[in-house]
N, C-alpha and C. Protein backbone atom coordinates (compact mmCIF):
# COMPACT_ATOMS: atom_id res chain seq x y z
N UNK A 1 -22.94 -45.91 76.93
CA UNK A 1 -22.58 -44.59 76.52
C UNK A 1 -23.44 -43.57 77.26
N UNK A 2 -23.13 -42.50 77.66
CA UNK A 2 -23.49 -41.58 78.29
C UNK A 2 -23.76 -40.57 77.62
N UNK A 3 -25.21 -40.09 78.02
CA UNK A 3 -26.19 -39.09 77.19
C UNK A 3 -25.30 -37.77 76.80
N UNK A 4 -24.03 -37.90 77.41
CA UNK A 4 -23.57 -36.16 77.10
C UNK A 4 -22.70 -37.06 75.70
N UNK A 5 -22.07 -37.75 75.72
CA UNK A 5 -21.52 -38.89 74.42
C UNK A 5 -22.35 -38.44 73.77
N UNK A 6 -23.53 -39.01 73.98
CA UNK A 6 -24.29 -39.47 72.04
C UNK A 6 -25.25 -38.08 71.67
N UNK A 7 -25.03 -36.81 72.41
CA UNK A 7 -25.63 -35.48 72.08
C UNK A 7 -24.56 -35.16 71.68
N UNK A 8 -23.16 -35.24 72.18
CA UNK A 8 -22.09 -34.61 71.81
C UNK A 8 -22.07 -34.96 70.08
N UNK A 9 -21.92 -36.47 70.00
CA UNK A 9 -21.81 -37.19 68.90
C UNK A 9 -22.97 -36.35 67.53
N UNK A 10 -23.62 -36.55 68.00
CA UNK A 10 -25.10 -35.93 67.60
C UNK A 10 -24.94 -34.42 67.06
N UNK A 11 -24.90 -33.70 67.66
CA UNK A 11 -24.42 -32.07 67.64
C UNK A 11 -23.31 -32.19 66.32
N UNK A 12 -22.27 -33.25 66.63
CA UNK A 12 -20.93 -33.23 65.68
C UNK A 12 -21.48 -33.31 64.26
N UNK A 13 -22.61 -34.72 64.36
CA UNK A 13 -22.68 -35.01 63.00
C UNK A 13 -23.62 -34.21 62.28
N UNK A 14 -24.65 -33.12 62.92
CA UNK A 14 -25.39 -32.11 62.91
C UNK A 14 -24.79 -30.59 61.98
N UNK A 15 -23.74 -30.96 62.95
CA UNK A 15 -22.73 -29.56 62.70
C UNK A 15 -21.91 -29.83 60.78
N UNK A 16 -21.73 -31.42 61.01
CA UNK A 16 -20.80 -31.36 60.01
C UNK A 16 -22.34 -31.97 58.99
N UNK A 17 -23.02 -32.38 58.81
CA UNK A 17 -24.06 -32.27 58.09
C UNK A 17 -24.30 -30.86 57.06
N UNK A 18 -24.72 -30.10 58.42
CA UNK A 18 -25.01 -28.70 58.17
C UNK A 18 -23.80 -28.06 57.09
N UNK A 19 -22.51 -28.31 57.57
CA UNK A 19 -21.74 -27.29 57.08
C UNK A 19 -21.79 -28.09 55.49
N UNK A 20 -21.36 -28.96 55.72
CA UNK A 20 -21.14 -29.91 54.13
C UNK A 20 -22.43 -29.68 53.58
N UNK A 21 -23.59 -29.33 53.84
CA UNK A 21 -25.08 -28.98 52.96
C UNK A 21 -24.37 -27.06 52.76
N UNK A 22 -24.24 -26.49 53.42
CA UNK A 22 -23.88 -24.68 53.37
C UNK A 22 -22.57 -24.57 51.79
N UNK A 23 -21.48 -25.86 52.34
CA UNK A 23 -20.78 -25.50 51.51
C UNK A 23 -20.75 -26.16 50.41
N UNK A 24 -22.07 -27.10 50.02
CA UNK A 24 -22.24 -27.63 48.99
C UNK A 24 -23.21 -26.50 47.79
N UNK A 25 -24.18 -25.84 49.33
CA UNK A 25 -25.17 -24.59 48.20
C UNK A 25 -23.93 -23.19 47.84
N UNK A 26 -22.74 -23.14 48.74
CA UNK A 26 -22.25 -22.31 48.49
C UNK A 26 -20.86 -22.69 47.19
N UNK A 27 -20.69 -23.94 47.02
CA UNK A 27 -20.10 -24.31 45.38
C UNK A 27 -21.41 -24.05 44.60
N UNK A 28 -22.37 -24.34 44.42
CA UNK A 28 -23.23 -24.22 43.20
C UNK A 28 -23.62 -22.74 43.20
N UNK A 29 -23.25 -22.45 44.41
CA UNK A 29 -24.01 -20.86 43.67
C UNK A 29 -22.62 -20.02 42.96
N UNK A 30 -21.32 -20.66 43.56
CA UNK A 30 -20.40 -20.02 43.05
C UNK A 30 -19.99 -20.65 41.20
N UNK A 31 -20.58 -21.75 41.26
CA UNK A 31 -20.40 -22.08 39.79
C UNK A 31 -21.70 -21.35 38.53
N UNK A 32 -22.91 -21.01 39.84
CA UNK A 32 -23.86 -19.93 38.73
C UNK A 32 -23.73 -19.13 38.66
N UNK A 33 -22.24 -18.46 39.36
CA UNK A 33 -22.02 -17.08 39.35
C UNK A 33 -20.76 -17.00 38.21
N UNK A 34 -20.06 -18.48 38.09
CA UNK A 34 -19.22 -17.96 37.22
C UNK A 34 -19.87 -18.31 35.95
N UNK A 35 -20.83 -19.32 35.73
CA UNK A 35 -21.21 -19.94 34.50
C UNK A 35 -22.10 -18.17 34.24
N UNK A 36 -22.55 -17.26 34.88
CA UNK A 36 -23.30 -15.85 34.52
C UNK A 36 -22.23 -15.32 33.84
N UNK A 37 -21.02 -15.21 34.72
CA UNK A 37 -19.76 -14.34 34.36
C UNK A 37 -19.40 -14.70 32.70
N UNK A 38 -19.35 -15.98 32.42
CA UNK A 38 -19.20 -16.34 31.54
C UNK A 38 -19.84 -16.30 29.98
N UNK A 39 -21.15 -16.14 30.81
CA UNK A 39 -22.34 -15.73 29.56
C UNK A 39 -21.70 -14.88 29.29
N UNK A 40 -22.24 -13.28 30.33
CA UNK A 40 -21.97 -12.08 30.24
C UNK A 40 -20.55 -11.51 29.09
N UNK A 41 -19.45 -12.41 29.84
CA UNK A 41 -18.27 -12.06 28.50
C UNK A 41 -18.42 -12.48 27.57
N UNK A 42 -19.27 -13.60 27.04
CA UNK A 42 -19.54 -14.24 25.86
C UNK A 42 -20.35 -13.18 24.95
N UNK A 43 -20.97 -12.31 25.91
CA UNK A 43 -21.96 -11.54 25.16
C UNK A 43 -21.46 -10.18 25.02
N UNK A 44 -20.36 -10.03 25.84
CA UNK A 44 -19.57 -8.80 25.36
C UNK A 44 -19.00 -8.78 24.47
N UNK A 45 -18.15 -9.79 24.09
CA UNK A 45 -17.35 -10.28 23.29
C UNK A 45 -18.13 -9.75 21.74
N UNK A 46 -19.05 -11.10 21.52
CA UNK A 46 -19.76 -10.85 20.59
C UNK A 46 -20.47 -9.64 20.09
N UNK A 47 -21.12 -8.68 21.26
CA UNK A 47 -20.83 -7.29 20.97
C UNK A 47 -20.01 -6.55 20.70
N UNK A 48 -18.59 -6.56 20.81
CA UNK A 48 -17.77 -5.99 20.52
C UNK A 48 -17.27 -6.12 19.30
N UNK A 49 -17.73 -8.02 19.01
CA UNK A 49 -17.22 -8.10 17.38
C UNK A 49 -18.19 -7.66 16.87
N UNK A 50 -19.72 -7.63 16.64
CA UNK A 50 -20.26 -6.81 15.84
C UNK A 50 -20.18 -5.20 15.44
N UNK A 51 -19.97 -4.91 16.52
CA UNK A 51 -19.77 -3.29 16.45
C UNK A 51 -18.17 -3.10 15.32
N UNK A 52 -17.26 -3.94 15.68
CA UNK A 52 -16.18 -3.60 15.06
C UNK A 52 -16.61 -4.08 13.43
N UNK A 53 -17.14 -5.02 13.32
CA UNK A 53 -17.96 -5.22 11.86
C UNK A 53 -18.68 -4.68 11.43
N UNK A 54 -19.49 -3.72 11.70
CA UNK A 54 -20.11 -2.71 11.51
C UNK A 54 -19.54 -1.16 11.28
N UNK A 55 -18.26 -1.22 11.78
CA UNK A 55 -17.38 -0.26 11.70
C UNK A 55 -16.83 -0.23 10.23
N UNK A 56 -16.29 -1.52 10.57
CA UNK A 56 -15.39 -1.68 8.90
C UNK A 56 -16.32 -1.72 7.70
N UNK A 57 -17.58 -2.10 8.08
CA UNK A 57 -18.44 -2.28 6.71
C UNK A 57 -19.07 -0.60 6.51
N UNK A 58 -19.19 -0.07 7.48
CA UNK A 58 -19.06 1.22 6.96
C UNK A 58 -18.21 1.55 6.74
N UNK A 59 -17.02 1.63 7.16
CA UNK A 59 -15.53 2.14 6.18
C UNK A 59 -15.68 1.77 4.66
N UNK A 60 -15.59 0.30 4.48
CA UNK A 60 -15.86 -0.07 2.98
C UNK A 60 -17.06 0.94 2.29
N UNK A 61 -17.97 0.76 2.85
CA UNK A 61 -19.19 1.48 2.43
C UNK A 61 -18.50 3.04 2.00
N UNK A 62 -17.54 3.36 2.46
CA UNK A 62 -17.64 5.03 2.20
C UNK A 62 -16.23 4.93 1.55
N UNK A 63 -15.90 4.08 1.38
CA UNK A 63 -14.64 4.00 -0.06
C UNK A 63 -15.41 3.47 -0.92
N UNK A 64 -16.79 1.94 -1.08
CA UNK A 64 -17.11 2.05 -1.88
C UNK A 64 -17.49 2.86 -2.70
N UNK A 65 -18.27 4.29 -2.00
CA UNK A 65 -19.33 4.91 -2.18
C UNK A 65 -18.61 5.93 -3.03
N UNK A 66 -17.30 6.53 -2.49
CA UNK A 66 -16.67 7.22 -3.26
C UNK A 66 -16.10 6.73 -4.68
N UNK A 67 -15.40 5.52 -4.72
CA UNK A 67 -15.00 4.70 -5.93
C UNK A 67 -16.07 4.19 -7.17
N UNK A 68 -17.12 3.91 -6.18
CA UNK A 68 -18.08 3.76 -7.17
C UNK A 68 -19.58 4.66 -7.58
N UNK A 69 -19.05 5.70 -7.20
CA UNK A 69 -19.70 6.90 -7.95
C UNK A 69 -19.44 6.89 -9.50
N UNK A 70 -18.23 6.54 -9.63
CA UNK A 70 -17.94 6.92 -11.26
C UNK A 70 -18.31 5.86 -11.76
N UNK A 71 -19.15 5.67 -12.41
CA UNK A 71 -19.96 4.45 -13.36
C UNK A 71 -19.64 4.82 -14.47
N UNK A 72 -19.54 5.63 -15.28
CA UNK A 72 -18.72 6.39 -16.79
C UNK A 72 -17.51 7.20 -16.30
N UNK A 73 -16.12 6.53 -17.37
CA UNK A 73 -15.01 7.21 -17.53
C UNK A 73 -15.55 9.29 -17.79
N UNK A 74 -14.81 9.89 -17.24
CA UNK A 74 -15.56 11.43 -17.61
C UNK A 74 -15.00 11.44 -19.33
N UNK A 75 -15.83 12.40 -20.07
CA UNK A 75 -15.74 12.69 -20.93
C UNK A 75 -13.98 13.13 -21.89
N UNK A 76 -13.42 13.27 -20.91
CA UNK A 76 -12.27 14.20 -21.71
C UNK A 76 -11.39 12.68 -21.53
N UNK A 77 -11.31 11.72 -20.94
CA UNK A 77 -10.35 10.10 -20.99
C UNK A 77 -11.65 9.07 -22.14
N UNK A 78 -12.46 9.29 -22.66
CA UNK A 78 -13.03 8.67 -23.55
C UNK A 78 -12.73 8.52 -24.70
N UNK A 79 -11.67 8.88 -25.24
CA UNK A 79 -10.92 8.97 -26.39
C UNK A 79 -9.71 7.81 -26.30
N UNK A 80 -9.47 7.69 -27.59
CA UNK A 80 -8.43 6.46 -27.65
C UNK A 80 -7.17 7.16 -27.32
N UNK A 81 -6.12 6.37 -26.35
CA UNK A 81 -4.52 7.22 -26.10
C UNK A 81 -3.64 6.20 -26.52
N UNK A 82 -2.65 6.76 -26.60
CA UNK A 82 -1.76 5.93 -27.30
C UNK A 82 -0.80 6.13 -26.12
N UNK A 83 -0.03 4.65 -25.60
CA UNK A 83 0.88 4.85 -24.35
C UNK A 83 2.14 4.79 -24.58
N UNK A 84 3.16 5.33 -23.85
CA UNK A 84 4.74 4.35 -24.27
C UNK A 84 5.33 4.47 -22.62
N UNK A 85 5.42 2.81 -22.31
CA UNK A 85 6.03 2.61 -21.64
C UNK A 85 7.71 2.28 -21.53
N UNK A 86 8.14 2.33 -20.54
CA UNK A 86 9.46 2.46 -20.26
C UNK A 86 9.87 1.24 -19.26
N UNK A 87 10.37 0.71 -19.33
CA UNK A 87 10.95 -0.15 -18.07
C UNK A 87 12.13 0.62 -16.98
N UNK A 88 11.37 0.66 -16.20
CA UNK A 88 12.96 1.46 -15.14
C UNK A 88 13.30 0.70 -14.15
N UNK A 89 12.73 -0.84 -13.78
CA UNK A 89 13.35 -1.75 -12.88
C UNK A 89 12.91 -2.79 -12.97
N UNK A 90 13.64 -3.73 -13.21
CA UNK A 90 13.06 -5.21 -13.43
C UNK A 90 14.08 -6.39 -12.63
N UNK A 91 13.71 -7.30 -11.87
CA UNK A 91 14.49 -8.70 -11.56
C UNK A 91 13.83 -9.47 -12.96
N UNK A 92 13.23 -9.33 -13.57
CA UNK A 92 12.28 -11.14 -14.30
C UNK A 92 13.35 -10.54 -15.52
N UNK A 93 13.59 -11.96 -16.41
CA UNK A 93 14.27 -12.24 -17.00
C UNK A 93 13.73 -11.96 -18.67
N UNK A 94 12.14 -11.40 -18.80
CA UNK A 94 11.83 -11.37 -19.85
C UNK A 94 11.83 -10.03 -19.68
N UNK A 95 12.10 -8.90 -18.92
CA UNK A 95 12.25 -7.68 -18.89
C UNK A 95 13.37 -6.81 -18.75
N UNK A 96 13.50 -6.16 -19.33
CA UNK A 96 15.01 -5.63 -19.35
C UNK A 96 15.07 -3.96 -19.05
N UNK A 97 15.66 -3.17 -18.45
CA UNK A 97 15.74 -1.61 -18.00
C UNK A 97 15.63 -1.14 -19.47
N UNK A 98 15.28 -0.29 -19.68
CA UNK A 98 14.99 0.51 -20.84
C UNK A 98 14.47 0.23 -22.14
N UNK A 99 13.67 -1.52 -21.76
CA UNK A 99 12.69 -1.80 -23.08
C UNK A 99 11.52 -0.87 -23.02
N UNK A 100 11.17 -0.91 -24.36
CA UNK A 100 10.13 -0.02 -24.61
C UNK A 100 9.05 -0.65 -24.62
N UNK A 101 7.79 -0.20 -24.31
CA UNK A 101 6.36 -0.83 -25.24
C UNK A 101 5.63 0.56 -25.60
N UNK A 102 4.54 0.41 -26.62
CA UNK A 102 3.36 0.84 -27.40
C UNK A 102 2.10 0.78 -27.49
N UNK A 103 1.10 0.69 -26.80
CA UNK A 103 -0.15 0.00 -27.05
C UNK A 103 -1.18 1.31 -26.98
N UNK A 104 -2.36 0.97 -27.42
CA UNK A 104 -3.57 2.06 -27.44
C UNK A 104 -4.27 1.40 -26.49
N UNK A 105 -4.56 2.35 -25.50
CA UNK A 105 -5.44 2.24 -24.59
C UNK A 105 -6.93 2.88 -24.57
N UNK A 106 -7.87 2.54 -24.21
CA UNK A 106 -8.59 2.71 -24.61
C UNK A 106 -10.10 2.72 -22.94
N UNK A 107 -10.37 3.79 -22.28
CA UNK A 107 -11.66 4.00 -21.22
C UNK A 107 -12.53 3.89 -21.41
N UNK A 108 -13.17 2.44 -21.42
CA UNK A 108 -14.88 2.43 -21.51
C UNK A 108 -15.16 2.06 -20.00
N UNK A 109 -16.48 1.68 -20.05
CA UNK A 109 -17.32 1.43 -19.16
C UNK A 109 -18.83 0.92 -19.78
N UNK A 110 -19.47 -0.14 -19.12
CA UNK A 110 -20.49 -0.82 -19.34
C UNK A 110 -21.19 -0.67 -18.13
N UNK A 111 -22.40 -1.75 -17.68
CA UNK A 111 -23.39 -1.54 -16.98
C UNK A 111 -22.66 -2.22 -15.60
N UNK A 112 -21.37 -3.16 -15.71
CA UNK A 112 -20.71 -3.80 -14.89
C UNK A 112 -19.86 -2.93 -14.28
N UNK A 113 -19.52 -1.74 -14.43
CA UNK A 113 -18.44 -0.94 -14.11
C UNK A 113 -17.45 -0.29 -15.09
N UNK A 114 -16.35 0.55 -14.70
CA UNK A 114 -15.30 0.91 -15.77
C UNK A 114 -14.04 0.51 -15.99
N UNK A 115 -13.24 -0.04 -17.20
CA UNK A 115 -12.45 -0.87 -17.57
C UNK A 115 -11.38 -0.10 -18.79
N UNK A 116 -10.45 -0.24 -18.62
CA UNK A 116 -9.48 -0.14 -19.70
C UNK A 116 -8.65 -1.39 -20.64
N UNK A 117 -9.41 -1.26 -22.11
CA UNK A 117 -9.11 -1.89 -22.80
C UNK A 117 -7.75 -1.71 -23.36
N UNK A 118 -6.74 -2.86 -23.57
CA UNK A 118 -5.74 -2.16 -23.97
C UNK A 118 -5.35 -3.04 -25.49
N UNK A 119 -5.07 -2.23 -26.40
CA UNK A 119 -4.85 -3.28 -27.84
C UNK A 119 -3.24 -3.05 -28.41
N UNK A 120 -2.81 -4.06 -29.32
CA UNK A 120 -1.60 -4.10 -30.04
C UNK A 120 -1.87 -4.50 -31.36
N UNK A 121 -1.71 -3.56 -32.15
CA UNK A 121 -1.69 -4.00 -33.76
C UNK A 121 -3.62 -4.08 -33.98
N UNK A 122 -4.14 -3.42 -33.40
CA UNK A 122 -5.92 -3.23 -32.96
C UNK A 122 -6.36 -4.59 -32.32
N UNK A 123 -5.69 -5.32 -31.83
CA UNK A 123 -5.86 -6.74 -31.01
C UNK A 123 -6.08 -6.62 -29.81
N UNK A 124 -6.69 -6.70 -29.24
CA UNK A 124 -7.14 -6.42 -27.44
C UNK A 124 -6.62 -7.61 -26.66
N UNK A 125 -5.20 -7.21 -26.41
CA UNK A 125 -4.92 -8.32 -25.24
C UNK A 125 -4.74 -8.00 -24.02
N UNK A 126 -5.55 -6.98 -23.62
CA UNK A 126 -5.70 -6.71 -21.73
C UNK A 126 -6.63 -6.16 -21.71
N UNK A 127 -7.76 -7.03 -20.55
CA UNK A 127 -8.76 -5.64 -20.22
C UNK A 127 -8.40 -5.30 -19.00
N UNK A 128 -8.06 -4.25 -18.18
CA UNK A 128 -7.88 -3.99 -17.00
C UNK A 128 -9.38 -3.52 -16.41
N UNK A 129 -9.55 -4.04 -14.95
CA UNK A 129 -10.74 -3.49 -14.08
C UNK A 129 -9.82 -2.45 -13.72
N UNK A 130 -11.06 -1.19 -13.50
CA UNK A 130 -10.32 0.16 -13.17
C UNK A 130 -11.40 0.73 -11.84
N UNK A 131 -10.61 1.94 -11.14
CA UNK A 131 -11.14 2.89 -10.10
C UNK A 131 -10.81 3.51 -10.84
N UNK A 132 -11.15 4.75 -10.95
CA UNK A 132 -11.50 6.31 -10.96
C UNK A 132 -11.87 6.99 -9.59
N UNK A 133 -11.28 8.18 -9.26
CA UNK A 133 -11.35 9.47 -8.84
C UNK A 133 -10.43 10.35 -9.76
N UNK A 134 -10.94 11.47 -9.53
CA UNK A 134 -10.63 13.06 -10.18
C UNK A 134 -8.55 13.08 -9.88
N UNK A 135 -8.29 12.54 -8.67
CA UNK A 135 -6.89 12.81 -8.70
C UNK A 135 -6.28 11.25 -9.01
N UNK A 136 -6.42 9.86 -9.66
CA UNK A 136 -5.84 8.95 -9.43
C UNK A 136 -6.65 7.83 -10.38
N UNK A 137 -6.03 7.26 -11.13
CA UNK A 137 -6.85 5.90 -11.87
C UNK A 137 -6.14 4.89 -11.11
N UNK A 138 -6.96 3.89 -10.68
CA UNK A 138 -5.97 2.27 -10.63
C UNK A 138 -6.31 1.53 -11.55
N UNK A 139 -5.88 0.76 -12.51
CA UNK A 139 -6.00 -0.51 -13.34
C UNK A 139 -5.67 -1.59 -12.52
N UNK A 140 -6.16 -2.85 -12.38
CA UNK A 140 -5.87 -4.18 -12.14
C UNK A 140 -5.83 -5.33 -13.28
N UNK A 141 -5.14 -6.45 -13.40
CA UNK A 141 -5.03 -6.74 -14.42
C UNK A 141 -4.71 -8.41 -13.91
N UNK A 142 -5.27 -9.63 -13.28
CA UNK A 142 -4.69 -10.79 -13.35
C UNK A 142 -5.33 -11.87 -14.18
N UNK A 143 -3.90 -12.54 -14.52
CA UNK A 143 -5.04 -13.59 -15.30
C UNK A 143 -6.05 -14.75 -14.25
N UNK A 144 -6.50 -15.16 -15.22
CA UNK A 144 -6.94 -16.40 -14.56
C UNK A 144 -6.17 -17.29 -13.59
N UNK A 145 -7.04 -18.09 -12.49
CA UNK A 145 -6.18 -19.49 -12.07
C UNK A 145 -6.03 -20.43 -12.66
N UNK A 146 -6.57 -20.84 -13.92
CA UNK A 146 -6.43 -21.83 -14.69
C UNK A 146 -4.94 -21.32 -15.84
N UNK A 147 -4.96 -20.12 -15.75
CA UNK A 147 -3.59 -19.85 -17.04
C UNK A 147 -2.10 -20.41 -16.54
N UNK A 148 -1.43 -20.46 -16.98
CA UNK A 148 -0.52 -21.11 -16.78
C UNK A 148 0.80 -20.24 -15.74
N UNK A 149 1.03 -19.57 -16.67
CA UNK A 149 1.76 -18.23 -16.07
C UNK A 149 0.85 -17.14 -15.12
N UNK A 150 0.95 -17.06 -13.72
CA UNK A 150 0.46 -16.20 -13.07
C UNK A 150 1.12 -14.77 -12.83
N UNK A 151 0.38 -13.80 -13.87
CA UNK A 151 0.91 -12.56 -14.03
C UNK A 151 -0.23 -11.69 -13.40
N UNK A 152 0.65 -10.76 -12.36
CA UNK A 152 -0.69 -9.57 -12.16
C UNK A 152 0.24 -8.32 -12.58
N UNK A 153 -0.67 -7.13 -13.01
CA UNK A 153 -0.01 -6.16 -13.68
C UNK A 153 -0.91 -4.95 -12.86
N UNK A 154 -0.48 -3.93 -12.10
CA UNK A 154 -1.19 -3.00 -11.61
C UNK A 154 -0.51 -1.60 -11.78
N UNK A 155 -1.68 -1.15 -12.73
CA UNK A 155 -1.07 0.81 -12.96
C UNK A 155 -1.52 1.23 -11.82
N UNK A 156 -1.23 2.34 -11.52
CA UNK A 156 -1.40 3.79 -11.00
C UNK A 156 -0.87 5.01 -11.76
N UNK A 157 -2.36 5.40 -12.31
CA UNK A 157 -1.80 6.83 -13.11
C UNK A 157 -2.12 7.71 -12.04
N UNK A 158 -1.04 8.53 -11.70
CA UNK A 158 -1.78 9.81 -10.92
C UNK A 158 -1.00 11.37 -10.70
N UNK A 159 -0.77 10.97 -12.23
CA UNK A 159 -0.76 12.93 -13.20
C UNK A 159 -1.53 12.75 -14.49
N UNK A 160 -3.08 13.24 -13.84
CA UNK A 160 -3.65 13.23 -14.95
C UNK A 160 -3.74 14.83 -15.46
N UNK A 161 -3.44 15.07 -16.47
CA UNK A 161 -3.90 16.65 -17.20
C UNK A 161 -4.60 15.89 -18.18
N UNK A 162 -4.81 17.39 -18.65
CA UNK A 162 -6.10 17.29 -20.20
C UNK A 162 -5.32 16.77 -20.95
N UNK A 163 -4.10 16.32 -21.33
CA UNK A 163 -3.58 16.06 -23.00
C UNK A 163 -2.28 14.59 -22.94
N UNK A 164 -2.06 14.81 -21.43
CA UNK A 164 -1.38 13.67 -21.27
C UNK A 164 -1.67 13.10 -19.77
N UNK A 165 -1.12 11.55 -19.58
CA UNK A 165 -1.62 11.19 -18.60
C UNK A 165 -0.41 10.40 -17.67
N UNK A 166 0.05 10.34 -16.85
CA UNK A 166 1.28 9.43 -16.00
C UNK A 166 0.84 8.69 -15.24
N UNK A 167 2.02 7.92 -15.29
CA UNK A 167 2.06 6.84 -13.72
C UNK A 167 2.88 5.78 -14.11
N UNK A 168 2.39 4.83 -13.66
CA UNK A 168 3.56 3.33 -13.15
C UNK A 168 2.36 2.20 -13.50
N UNK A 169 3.15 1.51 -14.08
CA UNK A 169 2.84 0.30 -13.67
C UNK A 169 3.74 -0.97 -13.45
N UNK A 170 3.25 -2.13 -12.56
CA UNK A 170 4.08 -2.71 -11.76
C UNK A 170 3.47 -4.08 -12.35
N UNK A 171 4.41 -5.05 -12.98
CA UNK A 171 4.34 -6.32 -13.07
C UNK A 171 4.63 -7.26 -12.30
N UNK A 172 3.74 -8.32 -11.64
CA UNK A 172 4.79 -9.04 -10.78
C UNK A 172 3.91 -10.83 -11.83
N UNK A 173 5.21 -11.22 -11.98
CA UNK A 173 5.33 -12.87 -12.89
C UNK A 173 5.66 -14.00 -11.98
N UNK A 174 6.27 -14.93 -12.78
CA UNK A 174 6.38 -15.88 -11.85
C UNK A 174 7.41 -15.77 -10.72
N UNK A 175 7.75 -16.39 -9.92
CA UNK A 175 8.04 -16.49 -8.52
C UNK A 175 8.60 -15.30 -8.21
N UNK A 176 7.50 -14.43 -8.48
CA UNK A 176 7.46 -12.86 -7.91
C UNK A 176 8.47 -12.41 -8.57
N UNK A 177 9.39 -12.44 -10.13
CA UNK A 177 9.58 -11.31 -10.36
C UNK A 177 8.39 -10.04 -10.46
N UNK A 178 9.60 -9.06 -10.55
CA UNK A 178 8.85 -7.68 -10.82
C UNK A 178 9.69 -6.68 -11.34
N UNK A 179 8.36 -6.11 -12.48
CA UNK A 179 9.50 -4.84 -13.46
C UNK A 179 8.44 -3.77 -13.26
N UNK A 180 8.84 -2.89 -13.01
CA UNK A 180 8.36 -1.50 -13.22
C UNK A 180 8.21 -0.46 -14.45
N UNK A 181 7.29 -0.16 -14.94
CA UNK A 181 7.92 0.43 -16.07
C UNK A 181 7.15 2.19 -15.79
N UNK A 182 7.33 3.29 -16.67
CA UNK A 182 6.78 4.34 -16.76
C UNK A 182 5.94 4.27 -17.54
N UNK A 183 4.68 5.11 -17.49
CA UNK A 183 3.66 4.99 -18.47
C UNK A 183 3.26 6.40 -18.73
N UNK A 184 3.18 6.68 -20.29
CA UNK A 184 2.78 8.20 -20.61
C UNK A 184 2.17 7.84 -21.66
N UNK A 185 0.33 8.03 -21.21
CA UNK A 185 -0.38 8.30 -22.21
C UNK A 185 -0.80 9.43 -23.07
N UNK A 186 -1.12 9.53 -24.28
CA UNK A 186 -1.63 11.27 -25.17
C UNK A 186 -2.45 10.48 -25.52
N UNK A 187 -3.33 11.70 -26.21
CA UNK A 187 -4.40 11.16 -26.95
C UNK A 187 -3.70 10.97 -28.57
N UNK A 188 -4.79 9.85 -28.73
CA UNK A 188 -4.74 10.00 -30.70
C UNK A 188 -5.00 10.81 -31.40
N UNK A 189 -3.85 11.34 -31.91
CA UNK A 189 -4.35 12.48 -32.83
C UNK A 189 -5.74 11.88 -33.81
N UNK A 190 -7.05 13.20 -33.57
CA UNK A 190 -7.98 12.92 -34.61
C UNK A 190 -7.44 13.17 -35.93
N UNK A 191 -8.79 11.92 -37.12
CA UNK A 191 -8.05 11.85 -38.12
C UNK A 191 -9.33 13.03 -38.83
């Protein structure tokens, strides 16, 4: 073999040495550039979900803050009312358009929050958890998961005056019927 052969040869395997070492540092640096890339969005990401969690927990925070200002019913709903509801739309089969009901309702509040007791014949068979603001009451009302029948019952009074009080409330029973009825509370006449 002749010296220009085995330099030629030489040079080749030099050359291709070289390049296969260049383009072996130039895959790893391109895989620490994406495994960076990758952090980097990982860490945007996760910044972005905190900030948006931090958003909403101040949102809550400033509906809590407003809702739960009222720790006592105000003075002038502290009195016992007497309600009569109306049915004005029902699918469920134990409710019918234009049954009536009667019950005394009744705005307390304890150290847990404020609640409307509601009685029949002076028997207390609903306590509703309540909100308060100045223009709007909500009542909530479900039973347990252990009861048999899953009933939730939710008022919205929101015409309140000094002497009488309105709104709706909405029953929904088993496999989602739902009746609507009207609700108009007064106070009890003192005796």
């Amino acid at each position: 073999m002749s010296l220009e052969k085995i330099l030629f040869i030489l040079f080749a395997f030099l050359l291709f040495s070289c390049s296969d070492k260049k383009e072996k540092e130039l895959t790893e640096r391109e895989n620490a550039l994406l495994k960076r890339e990758q952090q980097f969005a990982d860490k945007e990401t996760e910044y972005e979900s905190l900030v948006k969690m931090r958003d909403s927990l101040t949102e809550v925070k400033e509906v809590k803050d407003t809702i739960s200002e009222i720790k006592n019913w105000p003075d002038n709903l502290t009195t016992d009312w007497n309600s009569k509801m109306v049915c004005k739309e029902s699918n469920c089969s134990n409710y019918v358009i234009g049954d009536q009901r009667s019950e005394t309702w009744k705005f307390i509040s304890d150290s847990t929050g404020i609640y409307t007791n509601v009685l029949n014949n002076n028997k207390l068979i609903r306590v509703f958890k309540a909100q308060y603001s100045p223009e709007k009451i909500m009542l909530d009302f479900a039973k347990d998961s252990t009861a048999k029948s899953k009933t939730k019952i939710n008022v919205v009074l929101n015409d309140i005056k000094q002497n009488v009080i309105k709104g709706t409330q909405t029953i929904t029973g088993q496999d989602n019927c739902r009746a609507v009825f009207s609700v108009e509370l007064t106070p009890v006449p003192k005796k």
